[in-house]
N, C-alpha and C. Protein backbone atom coordinates (compact mmCIF):
# COMPACT_ATOMS: atom_id res chain seq x y z
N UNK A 1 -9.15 -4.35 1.00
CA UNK A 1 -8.98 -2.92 1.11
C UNK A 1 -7.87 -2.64 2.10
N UNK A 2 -7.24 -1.40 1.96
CA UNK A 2 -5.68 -1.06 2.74
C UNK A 2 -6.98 -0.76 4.35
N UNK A 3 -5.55 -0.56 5.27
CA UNK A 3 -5.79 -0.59 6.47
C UNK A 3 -5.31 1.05 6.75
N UNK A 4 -6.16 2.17 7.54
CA UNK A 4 -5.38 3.32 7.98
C UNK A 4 -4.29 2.33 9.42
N UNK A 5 -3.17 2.58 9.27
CA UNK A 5 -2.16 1.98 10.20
C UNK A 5 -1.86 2.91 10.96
N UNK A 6 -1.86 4.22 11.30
CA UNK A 6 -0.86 5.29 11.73
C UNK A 6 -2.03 6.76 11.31
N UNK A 7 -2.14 7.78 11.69
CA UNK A 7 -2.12 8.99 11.38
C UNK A 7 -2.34 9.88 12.71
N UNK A 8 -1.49 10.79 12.51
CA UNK A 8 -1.20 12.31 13.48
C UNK A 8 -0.62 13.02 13.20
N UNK A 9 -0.73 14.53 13.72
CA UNK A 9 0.46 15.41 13.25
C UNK A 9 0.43 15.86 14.94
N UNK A 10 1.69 15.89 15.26
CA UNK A 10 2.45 16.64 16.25
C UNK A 10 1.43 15.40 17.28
N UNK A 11 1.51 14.13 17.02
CA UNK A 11 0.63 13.90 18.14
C UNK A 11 -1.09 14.21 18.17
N UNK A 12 -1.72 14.34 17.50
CA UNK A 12 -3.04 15.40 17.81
C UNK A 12 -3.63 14.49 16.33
N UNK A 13 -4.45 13.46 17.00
CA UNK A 13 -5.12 12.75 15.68
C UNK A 13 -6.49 13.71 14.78
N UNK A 14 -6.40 14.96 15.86
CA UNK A 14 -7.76 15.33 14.94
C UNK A 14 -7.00 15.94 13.76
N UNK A 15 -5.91 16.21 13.48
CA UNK A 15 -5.59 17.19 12.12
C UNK A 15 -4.28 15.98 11.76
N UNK A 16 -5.02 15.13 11.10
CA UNK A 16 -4.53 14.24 9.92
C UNK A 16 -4.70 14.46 8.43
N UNK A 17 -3.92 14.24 7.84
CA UNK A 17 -4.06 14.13 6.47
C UNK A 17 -5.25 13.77 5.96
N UNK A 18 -6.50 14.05 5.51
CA UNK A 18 -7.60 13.60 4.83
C UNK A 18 -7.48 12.98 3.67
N UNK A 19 -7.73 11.68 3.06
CA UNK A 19 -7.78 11.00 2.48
C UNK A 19 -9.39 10.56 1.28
N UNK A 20 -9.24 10.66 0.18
CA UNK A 20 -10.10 9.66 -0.36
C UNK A 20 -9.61 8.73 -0.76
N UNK A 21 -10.05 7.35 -0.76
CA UNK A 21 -9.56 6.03 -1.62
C UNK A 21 -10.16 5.31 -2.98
N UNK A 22 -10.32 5.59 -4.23
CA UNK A 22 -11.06 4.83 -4.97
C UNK A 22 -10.21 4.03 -5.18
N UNK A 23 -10.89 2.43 -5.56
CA UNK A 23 -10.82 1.53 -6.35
C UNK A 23 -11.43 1.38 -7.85
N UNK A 24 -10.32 1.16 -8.91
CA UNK A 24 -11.22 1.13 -10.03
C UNK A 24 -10.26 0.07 -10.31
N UNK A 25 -10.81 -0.84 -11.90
CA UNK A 25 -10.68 -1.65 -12.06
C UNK A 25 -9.09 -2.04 -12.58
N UNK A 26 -8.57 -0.99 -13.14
CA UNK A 26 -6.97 -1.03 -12.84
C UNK A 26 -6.48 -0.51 -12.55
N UNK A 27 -6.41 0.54 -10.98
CA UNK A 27 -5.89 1.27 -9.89
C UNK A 27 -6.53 1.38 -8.90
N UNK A 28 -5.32 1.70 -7.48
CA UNK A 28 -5.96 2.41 -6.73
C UNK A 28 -5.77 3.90 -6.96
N UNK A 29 -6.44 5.05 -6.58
CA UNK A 29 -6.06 6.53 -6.68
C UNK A 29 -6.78 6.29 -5.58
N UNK A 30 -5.32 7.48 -4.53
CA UNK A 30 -5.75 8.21 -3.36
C UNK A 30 -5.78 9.29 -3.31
N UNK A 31 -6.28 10.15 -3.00
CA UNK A 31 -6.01 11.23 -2.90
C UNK A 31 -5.77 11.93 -1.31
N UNK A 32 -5.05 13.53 -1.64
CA UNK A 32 -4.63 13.50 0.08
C UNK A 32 -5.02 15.41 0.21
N UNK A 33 -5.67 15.48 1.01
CA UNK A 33 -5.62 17.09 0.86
C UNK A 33 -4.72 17.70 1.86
N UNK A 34 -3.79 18.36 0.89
CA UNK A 34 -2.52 19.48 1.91
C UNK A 34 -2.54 20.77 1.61
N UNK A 35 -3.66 21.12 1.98
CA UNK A 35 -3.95 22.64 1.50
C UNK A 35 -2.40 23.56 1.85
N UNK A 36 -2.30 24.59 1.19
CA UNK A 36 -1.33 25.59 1.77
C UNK A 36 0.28 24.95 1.99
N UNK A 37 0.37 23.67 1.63
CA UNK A 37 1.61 23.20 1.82
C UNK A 37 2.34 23.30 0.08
N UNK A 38 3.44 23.01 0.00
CA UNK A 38 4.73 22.99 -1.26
C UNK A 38 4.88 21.84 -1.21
N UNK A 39 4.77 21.32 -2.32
CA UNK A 39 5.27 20.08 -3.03
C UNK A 39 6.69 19.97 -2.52
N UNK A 40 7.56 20.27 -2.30
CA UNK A 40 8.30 20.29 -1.96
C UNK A 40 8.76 19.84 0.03
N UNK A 41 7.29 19.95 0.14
CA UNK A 41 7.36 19.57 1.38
C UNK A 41 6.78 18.29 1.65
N UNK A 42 6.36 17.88 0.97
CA UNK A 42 5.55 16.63 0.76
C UNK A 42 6.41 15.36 0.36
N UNK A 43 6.54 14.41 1.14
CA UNK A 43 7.22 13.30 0.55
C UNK A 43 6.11 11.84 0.93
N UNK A 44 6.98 11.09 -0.42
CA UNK A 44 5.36 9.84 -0.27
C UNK A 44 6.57 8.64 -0.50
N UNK A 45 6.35 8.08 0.25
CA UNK A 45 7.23 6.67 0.48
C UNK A 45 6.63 5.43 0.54
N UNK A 46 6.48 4.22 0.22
CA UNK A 46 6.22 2.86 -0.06
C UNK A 46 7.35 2.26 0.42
N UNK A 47 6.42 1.41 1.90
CA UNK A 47 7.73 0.07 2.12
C UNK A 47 6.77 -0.70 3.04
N UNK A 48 7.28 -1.92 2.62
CA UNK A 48 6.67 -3.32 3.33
C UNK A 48 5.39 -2.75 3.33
N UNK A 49 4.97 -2.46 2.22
CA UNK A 49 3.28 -3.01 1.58
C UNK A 49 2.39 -1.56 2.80
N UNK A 50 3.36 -0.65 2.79
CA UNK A 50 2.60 0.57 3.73
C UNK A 50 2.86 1.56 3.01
N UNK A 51 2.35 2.79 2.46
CA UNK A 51 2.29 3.74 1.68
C UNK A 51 1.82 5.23 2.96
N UNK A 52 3.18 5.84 3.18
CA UNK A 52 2.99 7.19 4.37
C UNK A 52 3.22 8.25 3.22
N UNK A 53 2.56 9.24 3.49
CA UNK A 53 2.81 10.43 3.07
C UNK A 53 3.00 11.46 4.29
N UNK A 54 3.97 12.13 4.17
CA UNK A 54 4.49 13.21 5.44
C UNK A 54 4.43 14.16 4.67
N UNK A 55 4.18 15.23 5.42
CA UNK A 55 3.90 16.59 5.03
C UNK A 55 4.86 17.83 6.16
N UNK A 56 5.50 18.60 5.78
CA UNK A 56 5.94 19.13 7.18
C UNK A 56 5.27 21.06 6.78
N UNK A 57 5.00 21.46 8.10
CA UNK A 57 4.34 22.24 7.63
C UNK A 57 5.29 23.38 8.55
N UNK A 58 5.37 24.22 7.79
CA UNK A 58 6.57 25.53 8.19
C UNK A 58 5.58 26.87 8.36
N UNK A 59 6.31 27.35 9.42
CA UNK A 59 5.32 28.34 10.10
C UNK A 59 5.85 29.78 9.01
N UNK A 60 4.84 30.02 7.90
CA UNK A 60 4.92 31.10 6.73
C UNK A 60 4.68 32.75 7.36
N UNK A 61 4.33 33.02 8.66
CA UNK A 61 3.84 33.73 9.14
C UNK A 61 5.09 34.90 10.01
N UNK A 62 5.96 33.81 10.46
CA UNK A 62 7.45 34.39 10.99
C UNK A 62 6.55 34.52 12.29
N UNK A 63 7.60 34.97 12.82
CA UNK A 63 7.52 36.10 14.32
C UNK A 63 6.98 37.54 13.99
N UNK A 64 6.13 38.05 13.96
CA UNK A 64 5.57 39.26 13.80
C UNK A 64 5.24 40.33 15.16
N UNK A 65 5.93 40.52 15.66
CA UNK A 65 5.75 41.23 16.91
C UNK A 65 4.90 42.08 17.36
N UNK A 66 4.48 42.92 16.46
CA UNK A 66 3.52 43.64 15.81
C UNK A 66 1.94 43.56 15.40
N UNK A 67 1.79 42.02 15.07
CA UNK A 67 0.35 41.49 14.53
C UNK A 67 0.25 41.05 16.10
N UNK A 68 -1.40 40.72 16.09
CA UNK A 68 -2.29 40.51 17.22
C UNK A 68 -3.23 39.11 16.43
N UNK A 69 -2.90 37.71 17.06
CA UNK A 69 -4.05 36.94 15.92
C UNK A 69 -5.11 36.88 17.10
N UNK A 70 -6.32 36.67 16.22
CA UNK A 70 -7.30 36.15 16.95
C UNK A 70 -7.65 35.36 16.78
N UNK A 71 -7.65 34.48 15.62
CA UNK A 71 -7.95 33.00 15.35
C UNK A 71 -6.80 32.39 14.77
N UNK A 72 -6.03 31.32 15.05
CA UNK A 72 -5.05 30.69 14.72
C UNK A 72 -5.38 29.19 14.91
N UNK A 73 -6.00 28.84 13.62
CA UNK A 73 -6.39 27.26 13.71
C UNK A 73 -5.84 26.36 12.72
N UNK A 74 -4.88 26.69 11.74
CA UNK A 74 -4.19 25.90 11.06
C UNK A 74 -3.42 25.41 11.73
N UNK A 75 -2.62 24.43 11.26
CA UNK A 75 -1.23 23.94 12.21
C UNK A 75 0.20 24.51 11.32
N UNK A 76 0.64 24.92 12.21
CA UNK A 76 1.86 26.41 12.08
C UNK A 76 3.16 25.58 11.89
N UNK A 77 3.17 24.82 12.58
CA UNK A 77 4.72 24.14 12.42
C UNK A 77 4.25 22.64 12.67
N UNK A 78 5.06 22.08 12.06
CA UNK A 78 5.31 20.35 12.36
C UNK A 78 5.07 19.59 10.92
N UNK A 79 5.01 17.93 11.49
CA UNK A 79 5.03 17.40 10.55
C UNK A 79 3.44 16.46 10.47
N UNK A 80 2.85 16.21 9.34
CA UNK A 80 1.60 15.51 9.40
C UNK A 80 1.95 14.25 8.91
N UNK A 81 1.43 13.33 9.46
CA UNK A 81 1.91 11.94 8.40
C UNK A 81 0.99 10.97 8.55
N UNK A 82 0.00 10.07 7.17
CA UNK A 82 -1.28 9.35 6.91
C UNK A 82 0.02 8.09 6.62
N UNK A 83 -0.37 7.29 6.93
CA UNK A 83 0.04 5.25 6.59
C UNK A 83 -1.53 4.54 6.21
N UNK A 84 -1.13 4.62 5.32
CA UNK A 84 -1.82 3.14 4.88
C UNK A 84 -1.42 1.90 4.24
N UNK A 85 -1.81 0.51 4.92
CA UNK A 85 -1.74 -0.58 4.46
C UNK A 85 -2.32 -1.10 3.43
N UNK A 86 -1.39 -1.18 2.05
CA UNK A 86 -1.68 -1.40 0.70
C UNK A 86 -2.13 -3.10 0.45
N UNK A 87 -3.20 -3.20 0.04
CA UNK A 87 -3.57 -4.67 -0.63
C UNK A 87 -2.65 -5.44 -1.37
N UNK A 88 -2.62 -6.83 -1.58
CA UNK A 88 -1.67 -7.23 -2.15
C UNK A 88 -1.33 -6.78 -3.83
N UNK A 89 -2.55 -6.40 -4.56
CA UNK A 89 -2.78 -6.15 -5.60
C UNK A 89 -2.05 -4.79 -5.79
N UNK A 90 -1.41 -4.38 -5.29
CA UNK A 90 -0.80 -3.09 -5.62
C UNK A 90 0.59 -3.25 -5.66
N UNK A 91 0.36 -2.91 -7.31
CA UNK A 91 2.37 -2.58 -7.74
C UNK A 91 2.86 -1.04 -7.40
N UNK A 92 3.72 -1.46 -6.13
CA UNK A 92 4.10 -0.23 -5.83
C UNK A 92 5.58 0.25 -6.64
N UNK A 93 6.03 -0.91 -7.56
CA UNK A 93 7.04 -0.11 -8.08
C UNK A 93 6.62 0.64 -9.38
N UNK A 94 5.04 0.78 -9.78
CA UNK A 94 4.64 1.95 -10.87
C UNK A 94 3.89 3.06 -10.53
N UNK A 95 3.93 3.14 -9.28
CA UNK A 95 3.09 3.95 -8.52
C UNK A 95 3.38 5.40 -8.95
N UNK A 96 2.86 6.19 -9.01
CA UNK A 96 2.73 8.18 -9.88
C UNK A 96 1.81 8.81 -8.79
N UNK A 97 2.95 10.03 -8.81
CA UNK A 97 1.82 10.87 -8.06
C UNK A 97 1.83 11.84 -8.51
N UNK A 98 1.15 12.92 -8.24
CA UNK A 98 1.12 14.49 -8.62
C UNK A 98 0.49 15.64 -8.05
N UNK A 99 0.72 16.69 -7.43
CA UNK A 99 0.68 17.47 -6.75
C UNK A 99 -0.27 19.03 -7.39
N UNK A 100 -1.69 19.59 -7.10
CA UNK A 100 -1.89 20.19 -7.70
C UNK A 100 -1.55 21.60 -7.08
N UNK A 101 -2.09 22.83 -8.06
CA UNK A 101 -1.84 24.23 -6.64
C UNK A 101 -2.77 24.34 -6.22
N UNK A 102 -4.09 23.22 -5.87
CA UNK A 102 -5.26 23.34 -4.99
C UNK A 102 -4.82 22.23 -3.65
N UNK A 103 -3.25 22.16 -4.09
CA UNK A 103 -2.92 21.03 -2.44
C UNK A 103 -3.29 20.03 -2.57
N UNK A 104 -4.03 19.17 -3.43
CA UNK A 104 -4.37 17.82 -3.20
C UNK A 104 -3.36 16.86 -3.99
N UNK A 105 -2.77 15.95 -3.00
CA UNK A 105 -1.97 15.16 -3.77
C UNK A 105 -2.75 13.97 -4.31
N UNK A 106 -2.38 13.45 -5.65
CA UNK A 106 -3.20 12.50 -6.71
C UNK A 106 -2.10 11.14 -6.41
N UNK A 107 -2.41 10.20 -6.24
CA UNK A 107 -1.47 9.07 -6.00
C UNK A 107 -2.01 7.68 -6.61
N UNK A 108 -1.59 7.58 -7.80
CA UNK A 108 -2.58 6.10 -8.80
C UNK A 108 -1.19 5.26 -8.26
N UNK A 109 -2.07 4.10 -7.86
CA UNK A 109 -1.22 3.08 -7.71
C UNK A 109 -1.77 1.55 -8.82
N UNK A 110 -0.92 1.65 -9.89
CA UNK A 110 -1.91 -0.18 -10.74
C UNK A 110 -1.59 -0.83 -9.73
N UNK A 111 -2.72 -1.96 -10.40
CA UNK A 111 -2.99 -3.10 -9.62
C UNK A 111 -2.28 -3.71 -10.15
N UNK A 112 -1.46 -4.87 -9.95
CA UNK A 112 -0.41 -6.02 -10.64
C UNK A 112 -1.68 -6.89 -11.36
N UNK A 113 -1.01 -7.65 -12.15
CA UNK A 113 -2.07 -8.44 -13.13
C UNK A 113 -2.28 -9.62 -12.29
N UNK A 114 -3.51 -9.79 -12.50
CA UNK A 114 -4.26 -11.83 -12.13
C UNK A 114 -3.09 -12.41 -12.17
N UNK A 115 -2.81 -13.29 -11.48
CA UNK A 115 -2.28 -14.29 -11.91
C UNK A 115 -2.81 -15.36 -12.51
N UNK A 116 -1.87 -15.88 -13.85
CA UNK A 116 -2.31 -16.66 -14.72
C UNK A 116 -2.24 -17.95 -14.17
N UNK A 117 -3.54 -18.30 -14.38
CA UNK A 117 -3.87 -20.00 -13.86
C UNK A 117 -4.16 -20.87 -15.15
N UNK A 118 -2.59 -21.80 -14.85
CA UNK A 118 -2.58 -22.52 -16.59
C UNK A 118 -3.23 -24.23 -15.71
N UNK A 119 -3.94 -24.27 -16.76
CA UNK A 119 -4.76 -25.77 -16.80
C UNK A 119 -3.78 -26.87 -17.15
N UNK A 120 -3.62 -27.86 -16.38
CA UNK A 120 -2.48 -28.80 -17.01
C UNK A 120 -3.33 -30.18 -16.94
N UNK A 121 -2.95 -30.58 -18.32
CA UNK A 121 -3.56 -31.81 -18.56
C UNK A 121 -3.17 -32.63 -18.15
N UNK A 122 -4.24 -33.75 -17.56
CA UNK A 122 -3.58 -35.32 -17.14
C UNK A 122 -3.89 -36.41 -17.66
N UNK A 123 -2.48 -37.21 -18.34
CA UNK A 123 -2.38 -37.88 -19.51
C UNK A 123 -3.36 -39.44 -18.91
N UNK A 124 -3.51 -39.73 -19.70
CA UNK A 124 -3.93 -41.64 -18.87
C UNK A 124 -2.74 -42.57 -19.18
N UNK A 125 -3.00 -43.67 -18.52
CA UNK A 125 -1.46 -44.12 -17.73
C UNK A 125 -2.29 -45.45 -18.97
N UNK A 126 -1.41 -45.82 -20.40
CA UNK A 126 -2.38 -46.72 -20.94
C UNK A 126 -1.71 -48.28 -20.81
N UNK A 127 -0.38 -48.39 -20.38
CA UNK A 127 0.46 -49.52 -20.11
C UNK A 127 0.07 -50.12 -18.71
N UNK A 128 -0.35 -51.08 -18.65
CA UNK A 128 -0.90 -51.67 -17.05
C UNK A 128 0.23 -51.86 -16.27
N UNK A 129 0.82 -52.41 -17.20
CA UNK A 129 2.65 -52.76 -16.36
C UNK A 129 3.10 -51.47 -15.52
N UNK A 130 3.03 -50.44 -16.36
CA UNK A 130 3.69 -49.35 -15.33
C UNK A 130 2.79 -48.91 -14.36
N UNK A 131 1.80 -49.16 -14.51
CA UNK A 131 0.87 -48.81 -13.57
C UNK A 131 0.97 -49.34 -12.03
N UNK A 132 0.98 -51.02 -12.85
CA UNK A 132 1.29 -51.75 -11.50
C UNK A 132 2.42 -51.16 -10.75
N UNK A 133 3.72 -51.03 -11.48
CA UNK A 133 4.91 -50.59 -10.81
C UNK A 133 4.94 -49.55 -9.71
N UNK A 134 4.58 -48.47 -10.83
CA UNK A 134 3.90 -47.18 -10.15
C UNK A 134 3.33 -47.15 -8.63
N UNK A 135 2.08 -48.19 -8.74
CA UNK A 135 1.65 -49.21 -7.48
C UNK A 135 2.42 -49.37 -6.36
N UNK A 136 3.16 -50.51 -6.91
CA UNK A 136 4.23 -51.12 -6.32
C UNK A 136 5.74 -50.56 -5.59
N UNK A 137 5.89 -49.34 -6.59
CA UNK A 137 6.92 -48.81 -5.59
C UNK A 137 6.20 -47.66 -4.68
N UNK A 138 4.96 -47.26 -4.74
CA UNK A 138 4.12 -46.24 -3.75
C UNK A 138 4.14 -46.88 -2.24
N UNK A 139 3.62 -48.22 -2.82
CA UNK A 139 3.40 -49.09 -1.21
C UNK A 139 4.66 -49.02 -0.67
N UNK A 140 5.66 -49.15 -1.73
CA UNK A 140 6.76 -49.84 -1.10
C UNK A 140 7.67 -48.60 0.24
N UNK A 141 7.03 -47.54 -0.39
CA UNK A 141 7.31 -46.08 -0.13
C UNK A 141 6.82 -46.08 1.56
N UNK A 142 5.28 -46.49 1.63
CA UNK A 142 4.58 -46.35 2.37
C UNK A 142 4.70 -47.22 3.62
N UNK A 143 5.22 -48.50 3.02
CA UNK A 143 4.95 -49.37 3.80
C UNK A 143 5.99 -49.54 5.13
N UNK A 144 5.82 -49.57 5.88
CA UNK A 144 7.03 -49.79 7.21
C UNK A 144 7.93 -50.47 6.91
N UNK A 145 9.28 -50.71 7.20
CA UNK A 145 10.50 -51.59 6.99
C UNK A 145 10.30 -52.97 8.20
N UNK A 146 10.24 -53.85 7.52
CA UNK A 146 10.08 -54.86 8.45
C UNK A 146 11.06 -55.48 9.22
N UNK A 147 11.11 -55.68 10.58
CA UNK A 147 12.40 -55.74 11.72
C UNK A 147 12.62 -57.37 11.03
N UNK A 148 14.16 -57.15 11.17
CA UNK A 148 14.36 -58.86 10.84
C UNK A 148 14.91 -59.71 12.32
């Protein structure tokens, strides 16, 4: 399973990117919730087997000179950014993502295929002669060079 490597925004680990991770049998899908953010603000990058998604979040509100807030608990400006360390099983060069207008980014990553484990047969050696040889130049391989 990937490793969280990294997450903060502006410094401040409590308002990170939230994450789910499934595993299914040919992907990973993560998902990422960025409520209130633009696709456009969202970028998702893969390198050396780490998968960050940054988010930068732009203060939509302006300078209002006029308004009075009383609760201001979103984060207004900056950038958010989740790392995770991807398993070896993940082909990150087919990786898809997609962005809904409920903010959650969808990120399927396939898994690369098994590697194929070919069985190789071993013949029998049916000539004694080469056998011996075979023998004979192993030791000969092995054996120390004798000082004259």
């Amino acid at each position: 399973m990937g490793v969280d490597i990294f997450s903060t925004v502006n410094g401040d680990p409590y308002e990170i990117i939230a994450v789910d991770w499934q595993e299914t049998p040919n992907a990973h899908v993560i998902k990422a919730d960025l409520p209130g953010l633009k696709r456009e603000n969202v970028k998702l990058q893969m390198h050396s087997g780490v998968m960050e998604i940054s988010a930068k979040q732009q203060d939509e509100n302006g300078d209002d000179k006029d308004a009075t807030w009383h609760v201001r608990e979103r984060p207004i400006i900056g950038t958010r950014v989740r790392r995770l360390g991807l398993p070896e099983n993940a082909d990150v060069d087919a990786v898809k993502a997609a962005m809904g207008v409920d903010g959650v980014l969808t990120v399927t990553i396939p898994k690369k295929p098994k590697p194929h484990v070919r069985q190789v047969e071993i013949e029998e050696i049916r000539n004694e002669g080469i056998a011996k040889k075979i023998v004979k130049s192993i030791k000969g391989i092995m054996a120390p060079a004798k000082a004259k």
